[in-house]
PDB file of N, CA and C in Angstrom:
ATOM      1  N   UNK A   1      21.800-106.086  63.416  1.00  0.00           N
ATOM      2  CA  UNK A   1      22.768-105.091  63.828  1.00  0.00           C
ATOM      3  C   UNK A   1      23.200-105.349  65.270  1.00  0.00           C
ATOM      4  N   UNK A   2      24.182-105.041  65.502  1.00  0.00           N
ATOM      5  CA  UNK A   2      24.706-105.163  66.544  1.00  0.00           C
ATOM      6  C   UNK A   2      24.098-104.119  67.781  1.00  0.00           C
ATOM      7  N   UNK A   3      24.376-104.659  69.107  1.00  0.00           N
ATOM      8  CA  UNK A   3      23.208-103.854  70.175  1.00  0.00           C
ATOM      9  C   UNK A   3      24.124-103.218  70.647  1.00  0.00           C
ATOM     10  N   UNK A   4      25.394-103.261  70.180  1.00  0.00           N
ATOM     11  CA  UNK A   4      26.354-102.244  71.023  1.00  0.00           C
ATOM     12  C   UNK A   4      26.241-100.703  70.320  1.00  0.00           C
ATOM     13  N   UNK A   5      26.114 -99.901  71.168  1.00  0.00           N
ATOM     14  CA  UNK A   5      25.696 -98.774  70.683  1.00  0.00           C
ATOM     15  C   UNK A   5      26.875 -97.640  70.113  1.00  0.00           C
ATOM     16  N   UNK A   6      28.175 -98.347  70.288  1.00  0.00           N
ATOM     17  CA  UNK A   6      29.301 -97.844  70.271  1.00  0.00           C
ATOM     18  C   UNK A   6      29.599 -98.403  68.534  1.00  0.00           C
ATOM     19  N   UNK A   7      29.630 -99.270  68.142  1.00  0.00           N
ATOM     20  CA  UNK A   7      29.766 -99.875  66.429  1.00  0.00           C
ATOM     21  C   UNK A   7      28.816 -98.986  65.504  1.00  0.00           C
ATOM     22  N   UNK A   8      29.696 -99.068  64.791  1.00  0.00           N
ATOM     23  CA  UNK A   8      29.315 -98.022  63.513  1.00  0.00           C
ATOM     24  C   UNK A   8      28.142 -99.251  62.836  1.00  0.00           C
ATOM     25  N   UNK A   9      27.163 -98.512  62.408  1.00  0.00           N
ATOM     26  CA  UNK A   9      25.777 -99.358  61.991  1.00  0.00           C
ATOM     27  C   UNK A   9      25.699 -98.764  60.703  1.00  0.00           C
ATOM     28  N   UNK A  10      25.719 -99.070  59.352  1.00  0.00           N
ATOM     29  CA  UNK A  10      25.468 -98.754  58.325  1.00  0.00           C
ATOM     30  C   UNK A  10      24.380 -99.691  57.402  1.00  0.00           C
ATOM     31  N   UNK A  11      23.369 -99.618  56.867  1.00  0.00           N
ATOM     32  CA  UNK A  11      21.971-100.332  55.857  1.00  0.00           C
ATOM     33  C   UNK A  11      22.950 -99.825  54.347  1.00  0.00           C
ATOM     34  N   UNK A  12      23.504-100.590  54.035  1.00  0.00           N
ATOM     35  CA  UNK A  12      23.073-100.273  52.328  1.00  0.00           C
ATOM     36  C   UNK A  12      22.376-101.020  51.335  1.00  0.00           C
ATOM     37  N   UNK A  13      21.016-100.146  50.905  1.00  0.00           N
ATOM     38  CA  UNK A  13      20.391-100.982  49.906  1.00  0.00           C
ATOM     39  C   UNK A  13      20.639-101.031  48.324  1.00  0.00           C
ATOM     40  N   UNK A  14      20.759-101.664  47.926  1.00  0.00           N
ATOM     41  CA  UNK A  14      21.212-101.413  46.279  1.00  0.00           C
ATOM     42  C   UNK A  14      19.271-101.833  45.233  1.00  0.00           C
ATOM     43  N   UNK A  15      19.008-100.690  45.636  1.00  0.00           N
ATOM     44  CA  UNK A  15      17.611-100.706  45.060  1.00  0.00           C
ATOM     45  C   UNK A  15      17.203 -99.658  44.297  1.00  0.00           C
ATOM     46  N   UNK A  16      15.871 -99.789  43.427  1.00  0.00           N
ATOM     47  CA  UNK A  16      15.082 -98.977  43.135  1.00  0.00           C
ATOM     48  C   UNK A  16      13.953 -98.111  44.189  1.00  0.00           C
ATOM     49  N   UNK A  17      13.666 -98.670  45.512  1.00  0.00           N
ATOM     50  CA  UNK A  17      13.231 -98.564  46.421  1.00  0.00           C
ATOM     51  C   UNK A  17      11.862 -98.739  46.156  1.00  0.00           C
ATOM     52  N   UNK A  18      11.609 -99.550  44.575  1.00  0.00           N
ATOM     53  CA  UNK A  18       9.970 -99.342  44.405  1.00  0.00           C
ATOM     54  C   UNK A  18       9.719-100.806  44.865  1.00  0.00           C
ATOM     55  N   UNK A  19       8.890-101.103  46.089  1.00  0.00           N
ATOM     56  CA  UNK A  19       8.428-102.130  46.383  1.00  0.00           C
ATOM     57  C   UNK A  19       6.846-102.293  45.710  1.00  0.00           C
ATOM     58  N   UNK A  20       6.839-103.986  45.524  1.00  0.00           N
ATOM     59  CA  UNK A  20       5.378-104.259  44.697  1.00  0.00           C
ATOM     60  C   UNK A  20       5.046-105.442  45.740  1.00  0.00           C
ATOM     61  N   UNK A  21       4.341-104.925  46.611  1.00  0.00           N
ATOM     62  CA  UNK A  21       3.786-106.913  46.957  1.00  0.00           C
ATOM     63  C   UNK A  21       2.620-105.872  47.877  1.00  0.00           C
ATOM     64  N   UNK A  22       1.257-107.350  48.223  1.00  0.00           N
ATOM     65  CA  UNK A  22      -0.145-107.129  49.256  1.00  0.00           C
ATOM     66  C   UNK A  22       0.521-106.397  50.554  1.00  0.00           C
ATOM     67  N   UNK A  23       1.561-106.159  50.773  1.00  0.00           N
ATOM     68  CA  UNK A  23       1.560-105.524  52.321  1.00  0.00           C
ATOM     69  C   UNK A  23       1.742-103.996  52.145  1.00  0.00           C
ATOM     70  N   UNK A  24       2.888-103.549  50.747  1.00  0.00           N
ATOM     71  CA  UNK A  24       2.750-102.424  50.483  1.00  0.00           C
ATOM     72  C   UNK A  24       3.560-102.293  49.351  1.00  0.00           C
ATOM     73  N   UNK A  25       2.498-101.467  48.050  1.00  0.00           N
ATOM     74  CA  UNK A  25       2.683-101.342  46.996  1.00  0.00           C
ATOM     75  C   UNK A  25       3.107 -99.892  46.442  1.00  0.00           C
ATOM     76  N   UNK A  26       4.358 -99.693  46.542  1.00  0.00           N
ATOM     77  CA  UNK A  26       4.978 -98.283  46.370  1.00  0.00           C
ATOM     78  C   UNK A  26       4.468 -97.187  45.317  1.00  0.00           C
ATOM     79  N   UNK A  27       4.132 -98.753  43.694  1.00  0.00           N
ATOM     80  CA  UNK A  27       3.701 -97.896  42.711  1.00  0.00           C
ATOM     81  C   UNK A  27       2.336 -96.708  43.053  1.00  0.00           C
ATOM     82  N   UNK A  28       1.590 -97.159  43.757  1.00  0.00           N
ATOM     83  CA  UNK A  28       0.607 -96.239  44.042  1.00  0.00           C
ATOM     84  C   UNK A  28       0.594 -94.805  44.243  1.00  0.00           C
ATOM     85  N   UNK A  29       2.290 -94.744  44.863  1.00  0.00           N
ATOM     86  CA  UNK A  29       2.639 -93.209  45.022  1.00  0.00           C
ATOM     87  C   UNK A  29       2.273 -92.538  43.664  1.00  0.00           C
ATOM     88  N   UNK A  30       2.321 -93.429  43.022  1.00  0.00           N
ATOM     89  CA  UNK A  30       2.204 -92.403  41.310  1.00  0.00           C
ATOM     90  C   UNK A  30       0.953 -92.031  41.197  1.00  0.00           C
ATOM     91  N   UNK A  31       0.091 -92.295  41.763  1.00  0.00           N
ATOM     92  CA  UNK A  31      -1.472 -91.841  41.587  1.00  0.00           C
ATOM     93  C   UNK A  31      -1.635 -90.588  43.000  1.00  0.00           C
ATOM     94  N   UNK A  32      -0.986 -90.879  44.214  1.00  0.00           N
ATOM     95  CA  UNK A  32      -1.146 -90.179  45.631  1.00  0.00           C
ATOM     96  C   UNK A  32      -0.191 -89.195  45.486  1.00  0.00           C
ATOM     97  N   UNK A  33       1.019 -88.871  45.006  1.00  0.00           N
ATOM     98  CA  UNK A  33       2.082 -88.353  45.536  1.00  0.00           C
ATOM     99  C   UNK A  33       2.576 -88.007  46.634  1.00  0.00           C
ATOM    100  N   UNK A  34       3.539 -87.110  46.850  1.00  0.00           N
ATOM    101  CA  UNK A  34       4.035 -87.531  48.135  1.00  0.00           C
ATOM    102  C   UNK A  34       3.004 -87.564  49.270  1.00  0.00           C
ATOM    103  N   UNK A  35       2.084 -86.874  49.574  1.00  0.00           N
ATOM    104  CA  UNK A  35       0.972 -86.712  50.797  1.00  0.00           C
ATOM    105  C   UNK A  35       0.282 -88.538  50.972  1.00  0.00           C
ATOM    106  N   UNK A  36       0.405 -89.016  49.690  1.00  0.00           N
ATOM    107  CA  UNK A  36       0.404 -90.856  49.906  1.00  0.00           C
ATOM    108  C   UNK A  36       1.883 -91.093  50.824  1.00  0.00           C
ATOM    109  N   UNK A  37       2.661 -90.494  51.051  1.00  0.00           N
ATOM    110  CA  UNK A  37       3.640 -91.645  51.817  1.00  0.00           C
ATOM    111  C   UNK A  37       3.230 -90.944  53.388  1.00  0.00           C
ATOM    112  N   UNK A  38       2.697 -90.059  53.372  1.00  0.00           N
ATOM    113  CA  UNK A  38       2.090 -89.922  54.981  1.00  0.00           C
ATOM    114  C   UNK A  38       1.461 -91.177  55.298  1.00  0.00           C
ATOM    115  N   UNK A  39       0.491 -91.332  54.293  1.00  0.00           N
ATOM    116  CA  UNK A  39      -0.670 -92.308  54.666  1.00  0.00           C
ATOM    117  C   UNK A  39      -0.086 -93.464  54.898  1.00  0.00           C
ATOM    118  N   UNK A  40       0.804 -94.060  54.227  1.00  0.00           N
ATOM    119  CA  UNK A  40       1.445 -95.501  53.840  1.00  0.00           C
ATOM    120  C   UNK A  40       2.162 -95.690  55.162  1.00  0.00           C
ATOM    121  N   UNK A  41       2.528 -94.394  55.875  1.00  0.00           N
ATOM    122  CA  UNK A  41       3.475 -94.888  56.977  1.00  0.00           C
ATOM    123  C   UNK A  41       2.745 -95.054  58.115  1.00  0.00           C
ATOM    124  N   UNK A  42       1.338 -94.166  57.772  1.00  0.00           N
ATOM    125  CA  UNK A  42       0.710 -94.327  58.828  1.00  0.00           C
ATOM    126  C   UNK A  42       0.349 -95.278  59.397  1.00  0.00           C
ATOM    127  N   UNK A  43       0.200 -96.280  57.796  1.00  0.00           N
ATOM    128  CA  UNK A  43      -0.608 -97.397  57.809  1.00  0.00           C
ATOM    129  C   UNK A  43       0.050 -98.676  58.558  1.00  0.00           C
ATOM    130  N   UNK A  44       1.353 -98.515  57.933  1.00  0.00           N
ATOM    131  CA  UNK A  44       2.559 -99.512  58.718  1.00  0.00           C
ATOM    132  C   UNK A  44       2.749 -99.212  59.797  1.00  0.00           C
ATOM    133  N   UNK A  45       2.975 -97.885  60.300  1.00  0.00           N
ATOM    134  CA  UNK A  45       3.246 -98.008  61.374  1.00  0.00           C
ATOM    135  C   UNK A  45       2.192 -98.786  62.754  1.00  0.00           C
ATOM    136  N   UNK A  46       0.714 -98.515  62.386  1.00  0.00           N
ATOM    137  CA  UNK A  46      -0.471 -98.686  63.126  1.00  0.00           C
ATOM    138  C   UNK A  46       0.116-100.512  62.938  1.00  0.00           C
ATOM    139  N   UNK A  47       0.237-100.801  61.881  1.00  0.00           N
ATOM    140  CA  UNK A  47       0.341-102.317  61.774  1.00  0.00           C
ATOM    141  C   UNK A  47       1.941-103.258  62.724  1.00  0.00           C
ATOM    142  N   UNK A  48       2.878-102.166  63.167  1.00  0.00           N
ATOM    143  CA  UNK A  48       4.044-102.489  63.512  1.00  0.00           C
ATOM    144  C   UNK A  48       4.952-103.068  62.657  1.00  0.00           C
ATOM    145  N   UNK A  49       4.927-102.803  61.523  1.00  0.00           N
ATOM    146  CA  UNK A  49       5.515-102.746  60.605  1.00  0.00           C
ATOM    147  C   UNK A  49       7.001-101.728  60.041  1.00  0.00           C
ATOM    148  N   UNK A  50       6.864-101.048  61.008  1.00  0.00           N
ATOM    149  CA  UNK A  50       8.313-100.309  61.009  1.00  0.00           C
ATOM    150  C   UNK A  50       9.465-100.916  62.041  1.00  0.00           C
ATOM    151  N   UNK A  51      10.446-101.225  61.564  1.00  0.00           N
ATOM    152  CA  UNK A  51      11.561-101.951  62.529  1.00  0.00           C
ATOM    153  C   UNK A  51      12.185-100.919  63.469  1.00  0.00           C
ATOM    154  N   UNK A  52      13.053-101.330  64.695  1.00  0.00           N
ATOM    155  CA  UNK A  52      13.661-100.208  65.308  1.00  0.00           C
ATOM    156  C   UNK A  52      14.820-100.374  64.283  1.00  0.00           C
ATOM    157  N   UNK A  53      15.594 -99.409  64.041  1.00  0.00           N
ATOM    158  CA  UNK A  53      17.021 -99.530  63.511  1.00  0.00           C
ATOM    159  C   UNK A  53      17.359 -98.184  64.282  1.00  0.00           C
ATOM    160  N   UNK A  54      17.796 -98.601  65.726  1.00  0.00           N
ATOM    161  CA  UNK A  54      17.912 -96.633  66.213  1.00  0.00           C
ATOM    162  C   UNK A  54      19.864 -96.549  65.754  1.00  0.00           C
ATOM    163  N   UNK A  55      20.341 -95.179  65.419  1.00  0.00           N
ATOM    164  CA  UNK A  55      21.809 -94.688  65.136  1.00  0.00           C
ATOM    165  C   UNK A  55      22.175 -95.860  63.663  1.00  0.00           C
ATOM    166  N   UNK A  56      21.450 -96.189  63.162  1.00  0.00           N
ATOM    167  CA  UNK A  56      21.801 -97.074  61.825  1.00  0.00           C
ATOM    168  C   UNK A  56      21.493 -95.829  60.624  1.00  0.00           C
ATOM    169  N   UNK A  57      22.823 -95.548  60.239  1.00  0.00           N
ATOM    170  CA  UNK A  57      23.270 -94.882  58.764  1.00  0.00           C
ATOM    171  C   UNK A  57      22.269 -95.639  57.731  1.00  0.00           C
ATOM    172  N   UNK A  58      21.969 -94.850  56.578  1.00  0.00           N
ATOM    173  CA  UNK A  58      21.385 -95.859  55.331  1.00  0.00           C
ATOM    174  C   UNK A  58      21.966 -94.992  54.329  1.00  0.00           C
ATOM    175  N   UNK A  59      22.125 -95.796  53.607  1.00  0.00           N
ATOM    176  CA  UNK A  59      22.614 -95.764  51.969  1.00  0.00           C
ATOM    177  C   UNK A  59      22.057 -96.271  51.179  1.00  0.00           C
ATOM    178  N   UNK A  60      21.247 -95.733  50.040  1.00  0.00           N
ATOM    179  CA  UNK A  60      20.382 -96.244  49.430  1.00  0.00           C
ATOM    180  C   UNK A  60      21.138 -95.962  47.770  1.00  0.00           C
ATOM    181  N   UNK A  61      21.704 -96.986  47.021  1.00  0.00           N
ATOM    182  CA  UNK A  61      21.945 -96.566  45.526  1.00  0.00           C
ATOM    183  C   UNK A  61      21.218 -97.601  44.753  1.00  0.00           C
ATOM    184  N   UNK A  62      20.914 -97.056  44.226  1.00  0.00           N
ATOM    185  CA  UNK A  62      20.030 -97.368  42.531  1.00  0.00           C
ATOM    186  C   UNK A  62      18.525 -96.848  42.354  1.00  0.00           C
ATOM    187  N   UNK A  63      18.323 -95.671  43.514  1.00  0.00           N
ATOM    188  CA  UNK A  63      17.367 -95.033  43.468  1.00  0.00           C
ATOM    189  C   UNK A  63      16.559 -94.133  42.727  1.00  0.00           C
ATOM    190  N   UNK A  64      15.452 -94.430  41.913  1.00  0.00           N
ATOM    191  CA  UNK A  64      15.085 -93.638  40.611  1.00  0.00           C
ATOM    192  C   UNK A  64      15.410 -94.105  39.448  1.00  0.00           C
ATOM    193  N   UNK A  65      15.981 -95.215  39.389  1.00  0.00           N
ATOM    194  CA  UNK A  65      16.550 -95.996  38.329  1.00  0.00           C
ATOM    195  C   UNK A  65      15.646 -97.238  38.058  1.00  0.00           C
ATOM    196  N   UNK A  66      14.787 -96.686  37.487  1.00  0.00           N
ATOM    197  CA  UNK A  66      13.546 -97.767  37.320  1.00  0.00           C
ATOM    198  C   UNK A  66      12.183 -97.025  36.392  1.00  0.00           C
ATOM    199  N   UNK A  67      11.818 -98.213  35.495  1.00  0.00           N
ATOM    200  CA  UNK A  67      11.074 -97.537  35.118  1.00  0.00           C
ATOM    201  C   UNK A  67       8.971 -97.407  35.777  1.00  0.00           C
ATOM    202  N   UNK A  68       8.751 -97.807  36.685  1.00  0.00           N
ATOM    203  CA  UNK A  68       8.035 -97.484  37.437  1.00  0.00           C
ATOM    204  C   UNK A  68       7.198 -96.271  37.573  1.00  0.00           C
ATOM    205  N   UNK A  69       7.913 -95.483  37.589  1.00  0.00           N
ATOM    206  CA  UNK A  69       7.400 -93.812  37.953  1.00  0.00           C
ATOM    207  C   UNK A  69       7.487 -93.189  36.392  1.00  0.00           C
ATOM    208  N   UNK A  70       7.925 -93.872  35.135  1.00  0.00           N
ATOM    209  CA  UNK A  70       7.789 -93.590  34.357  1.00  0.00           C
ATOM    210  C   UNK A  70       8.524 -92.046  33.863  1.00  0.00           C
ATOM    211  N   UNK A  71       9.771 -92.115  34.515  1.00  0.00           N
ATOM    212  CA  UNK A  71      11.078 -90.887  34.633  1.00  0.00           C
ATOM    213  C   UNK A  71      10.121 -89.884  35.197  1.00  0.00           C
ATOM    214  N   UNK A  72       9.088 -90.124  36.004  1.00  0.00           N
ATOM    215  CA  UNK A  72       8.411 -88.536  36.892  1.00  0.00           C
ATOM    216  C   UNK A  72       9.076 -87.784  37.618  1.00  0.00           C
ATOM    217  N   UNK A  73       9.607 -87.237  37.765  1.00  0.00           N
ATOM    218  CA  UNK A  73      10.372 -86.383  39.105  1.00  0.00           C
ATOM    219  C   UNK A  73       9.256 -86.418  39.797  1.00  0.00           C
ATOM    220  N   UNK A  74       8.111 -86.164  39.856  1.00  0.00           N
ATOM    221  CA  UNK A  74       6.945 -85.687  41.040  1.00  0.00           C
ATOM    222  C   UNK A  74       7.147 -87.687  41.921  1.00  0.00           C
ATOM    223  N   UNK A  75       6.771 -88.559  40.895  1.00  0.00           N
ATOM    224  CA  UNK A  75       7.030 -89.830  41.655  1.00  0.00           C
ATOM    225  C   UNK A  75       8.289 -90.209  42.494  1.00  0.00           C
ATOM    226  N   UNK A  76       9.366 -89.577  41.611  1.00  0.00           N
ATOM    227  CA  UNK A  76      10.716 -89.913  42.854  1.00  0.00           C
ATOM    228  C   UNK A  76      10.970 -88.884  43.710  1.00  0.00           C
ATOM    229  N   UNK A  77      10.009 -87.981  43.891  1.00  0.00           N
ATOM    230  CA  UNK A  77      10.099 -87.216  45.521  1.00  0.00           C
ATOM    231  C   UNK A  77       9.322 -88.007  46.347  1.00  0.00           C
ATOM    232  N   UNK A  78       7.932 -88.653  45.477  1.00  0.00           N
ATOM    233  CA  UNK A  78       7.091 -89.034  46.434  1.00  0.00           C
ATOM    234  C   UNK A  78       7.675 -90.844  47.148  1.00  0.00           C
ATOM    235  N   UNK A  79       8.668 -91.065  46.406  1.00  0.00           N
ATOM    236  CA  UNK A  79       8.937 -92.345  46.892  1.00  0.00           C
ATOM    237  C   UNK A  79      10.346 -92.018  47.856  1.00  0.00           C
ATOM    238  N   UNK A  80      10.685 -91.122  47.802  1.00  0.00           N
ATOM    239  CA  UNK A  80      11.985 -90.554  48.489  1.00  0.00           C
ATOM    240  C   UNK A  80      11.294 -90.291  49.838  1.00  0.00           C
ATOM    241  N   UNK A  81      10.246 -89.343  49.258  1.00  0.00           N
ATOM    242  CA  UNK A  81      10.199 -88.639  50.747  1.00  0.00           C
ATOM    243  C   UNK A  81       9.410 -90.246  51.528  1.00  0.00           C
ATOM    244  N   UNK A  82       8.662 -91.255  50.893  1.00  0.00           N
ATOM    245  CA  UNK A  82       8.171 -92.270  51.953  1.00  0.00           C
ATOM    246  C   UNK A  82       9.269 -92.874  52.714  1.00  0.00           C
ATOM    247  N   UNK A  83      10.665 -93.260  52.043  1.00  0.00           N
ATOM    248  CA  UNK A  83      11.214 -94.438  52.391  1.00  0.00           C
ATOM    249  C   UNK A  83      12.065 -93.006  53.416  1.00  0.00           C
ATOM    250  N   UNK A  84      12.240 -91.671  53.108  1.00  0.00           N
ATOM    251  CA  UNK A  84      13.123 -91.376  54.241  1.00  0.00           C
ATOM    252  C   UNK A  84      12.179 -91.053  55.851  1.00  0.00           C
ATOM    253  N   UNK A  85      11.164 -90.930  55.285  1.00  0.00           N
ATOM    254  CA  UNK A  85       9.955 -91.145  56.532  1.00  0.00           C
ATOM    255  C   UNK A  85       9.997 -92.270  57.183  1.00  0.00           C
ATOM    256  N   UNK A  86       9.830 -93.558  56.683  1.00  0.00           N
ATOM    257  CA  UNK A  86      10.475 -94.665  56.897  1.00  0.00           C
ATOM    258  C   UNK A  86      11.471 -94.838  57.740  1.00  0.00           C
ATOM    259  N   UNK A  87      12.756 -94.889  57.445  1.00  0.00           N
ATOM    260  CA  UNK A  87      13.508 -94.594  58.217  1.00  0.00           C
ATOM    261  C   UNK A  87      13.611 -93.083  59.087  1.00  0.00           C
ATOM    262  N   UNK A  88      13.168 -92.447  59.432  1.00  0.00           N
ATOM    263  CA  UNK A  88      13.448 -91.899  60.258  1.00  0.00           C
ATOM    264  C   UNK A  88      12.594 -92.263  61.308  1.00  0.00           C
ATOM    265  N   UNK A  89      11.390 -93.021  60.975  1.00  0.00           N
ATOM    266  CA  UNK A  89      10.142 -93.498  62.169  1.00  0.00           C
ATOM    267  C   UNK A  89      11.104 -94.552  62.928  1.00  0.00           C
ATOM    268  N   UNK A  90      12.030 -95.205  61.827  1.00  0.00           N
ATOM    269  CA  UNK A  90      12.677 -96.189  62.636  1.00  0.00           C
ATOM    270  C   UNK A  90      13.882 -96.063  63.522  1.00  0.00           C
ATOM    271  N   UNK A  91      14.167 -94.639  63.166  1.00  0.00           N
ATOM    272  CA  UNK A  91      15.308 -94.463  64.023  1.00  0.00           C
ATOM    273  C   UNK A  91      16.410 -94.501  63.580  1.00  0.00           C
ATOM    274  N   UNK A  92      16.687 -94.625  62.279  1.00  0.00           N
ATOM    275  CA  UNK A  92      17.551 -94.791  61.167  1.00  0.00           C
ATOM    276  C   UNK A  92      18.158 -93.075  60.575  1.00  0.00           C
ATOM    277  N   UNK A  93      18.943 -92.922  59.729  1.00  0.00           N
ATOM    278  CA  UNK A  93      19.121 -91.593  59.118  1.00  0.00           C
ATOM    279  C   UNK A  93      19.731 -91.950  57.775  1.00  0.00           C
ATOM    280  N   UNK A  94      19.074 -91.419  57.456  1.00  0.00           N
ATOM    281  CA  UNK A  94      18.772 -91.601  55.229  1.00  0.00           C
ATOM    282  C   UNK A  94      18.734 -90.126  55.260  1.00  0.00           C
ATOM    283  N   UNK A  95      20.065 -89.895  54.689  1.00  0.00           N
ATOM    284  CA  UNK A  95      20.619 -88.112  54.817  1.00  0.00           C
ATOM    285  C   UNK A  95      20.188 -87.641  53.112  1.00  0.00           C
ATOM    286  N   UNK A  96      20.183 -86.736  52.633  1.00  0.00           N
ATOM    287  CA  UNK A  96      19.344 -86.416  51.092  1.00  0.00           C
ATOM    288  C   UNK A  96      20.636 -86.845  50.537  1.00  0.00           C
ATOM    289  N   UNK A  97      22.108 -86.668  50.425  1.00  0.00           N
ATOM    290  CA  UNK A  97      23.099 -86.881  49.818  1.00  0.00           C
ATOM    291  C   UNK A  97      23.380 -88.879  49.477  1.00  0.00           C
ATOM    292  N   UNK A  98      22.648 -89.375  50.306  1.00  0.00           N
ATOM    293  CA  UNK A  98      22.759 -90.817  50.891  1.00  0.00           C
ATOM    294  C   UNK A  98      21.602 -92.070  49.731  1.00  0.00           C
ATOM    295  N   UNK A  99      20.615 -90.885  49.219  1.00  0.00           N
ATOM    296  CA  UNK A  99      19.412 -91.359  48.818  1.00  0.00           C
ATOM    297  C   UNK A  99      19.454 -91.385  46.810  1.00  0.00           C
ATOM    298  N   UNK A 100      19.698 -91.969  45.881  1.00  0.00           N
ATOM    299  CA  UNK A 100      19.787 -91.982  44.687  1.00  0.00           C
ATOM    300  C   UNK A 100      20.384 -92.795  43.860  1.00  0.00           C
ATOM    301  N   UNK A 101      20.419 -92.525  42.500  1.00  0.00           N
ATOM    302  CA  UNK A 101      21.112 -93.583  41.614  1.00  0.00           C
ATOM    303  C   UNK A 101      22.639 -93.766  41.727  1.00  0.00           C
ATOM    304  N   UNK A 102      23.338 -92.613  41.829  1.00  0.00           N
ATOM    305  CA  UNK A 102      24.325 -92.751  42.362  1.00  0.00           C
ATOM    306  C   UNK A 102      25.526 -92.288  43.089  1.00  0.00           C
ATOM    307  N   UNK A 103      24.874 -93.314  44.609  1.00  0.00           N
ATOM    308  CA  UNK A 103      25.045 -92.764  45.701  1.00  0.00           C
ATOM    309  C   UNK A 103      26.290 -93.718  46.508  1.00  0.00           C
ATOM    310  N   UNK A 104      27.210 -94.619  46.063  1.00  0.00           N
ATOM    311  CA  UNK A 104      28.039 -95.067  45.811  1.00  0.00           C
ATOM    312  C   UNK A 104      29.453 -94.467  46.773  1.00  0.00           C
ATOM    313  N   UNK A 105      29.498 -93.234  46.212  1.00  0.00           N
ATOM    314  CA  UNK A 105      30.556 -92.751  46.707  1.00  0.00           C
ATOM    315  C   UNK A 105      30.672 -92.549  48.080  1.00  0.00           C
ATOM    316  N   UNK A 106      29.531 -92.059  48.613  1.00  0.00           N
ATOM    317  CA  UNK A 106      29.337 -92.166  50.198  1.00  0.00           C
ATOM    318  C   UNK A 106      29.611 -93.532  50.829  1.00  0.00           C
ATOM    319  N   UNK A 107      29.235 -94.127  50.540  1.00  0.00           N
ATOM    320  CA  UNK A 107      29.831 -95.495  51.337  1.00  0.00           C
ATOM    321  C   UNK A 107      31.431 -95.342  52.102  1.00  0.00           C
ATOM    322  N   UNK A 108      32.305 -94.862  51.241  1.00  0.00           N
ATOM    323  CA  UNK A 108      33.455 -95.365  51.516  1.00  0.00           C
ATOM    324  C   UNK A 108      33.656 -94.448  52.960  1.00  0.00           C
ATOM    325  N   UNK A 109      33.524 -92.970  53.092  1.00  0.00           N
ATOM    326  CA  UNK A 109      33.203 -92.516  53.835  1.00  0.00           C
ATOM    327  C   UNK A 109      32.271 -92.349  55.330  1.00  0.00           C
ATOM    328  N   UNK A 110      31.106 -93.231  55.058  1.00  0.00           N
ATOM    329  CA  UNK A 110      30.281 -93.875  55.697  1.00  0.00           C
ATOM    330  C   UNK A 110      31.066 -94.769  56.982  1.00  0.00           C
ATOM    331  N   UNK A 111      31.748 -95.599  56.323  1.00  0.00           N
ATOM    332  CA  UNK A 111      32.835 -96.947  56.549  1.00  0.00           C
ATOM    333  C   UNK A 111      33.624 -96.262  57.420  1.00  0.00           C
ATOM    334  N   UNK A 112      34.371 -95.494  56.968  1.00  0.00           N
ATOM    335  CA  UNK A 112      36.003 -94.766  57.687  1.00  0.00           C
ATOM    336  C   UNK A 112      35.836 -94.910  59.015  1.00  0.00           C
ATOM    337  N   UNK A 113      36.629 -95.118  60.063  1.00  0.00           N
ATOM    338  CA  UNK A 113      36.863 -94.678  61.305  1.00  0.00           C
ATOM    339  C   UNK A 113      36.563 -93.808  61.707  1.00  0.00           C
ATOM    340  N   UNK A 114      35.732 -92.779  62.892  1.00  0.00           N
ATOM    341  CA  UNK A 114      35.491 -91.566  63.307  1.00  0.00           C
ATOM    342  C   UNK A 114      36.760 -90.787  63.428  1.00  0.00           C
TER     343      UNK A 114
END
């Protein structure tokens, strides 16, 4: 991202947001629920594992669209509420309207000129 603090900074991920690998394994939320994404951030964060992204917008679509959580609603709060913890440790803003399967339409708006 750019260091000028004046440019519009926008993240869009086109994900499920369920990450699987040894550094951090999202599915687990399904056993912890959300009170696991305290821990998980805690854990990254102690490790420096959270990036700065300070005034960077996020857009997250294809969220919950996976079968992972096994259609739980209790699992896609608990993976919502980690990744918007996430970004907000980083300085980022992942707004509730911004966060889901389809979340698409915000972009264009996102984009526009102030």
């Amino acid at each position: 991202f750019s260091q000028d603090q004046q440019a519009r900074r926008v993240l869009i991920l086109f994900s499920d947001m369920v990450q699987e690998s040894r550094e951090l394994n999202i599915r687990q939320l399904a056993l912890k629920g959300e009170d696991g994404a305290d821990g998980l951030l805690t854990d990254l964060a102690a490790r420096g594992r959270i990036p700065r992204l300070d005034n960077v917008s996020v857009v997250v679509v294809g969220a919950g669209e996976t079968s992972a959580g096994a259609d739980s609603a209790a699992f896609f709060r608990a993976v919502r509420t980690f990744w918007k913890g996430f970004f907000s440790q980083a300085g980022a803003r992942l707004d509730e309207a911004h966060y889901g399967y389809r979340t698409q339409a915000t972009i264009a708006a996102l984009l526009k000129a102030p």
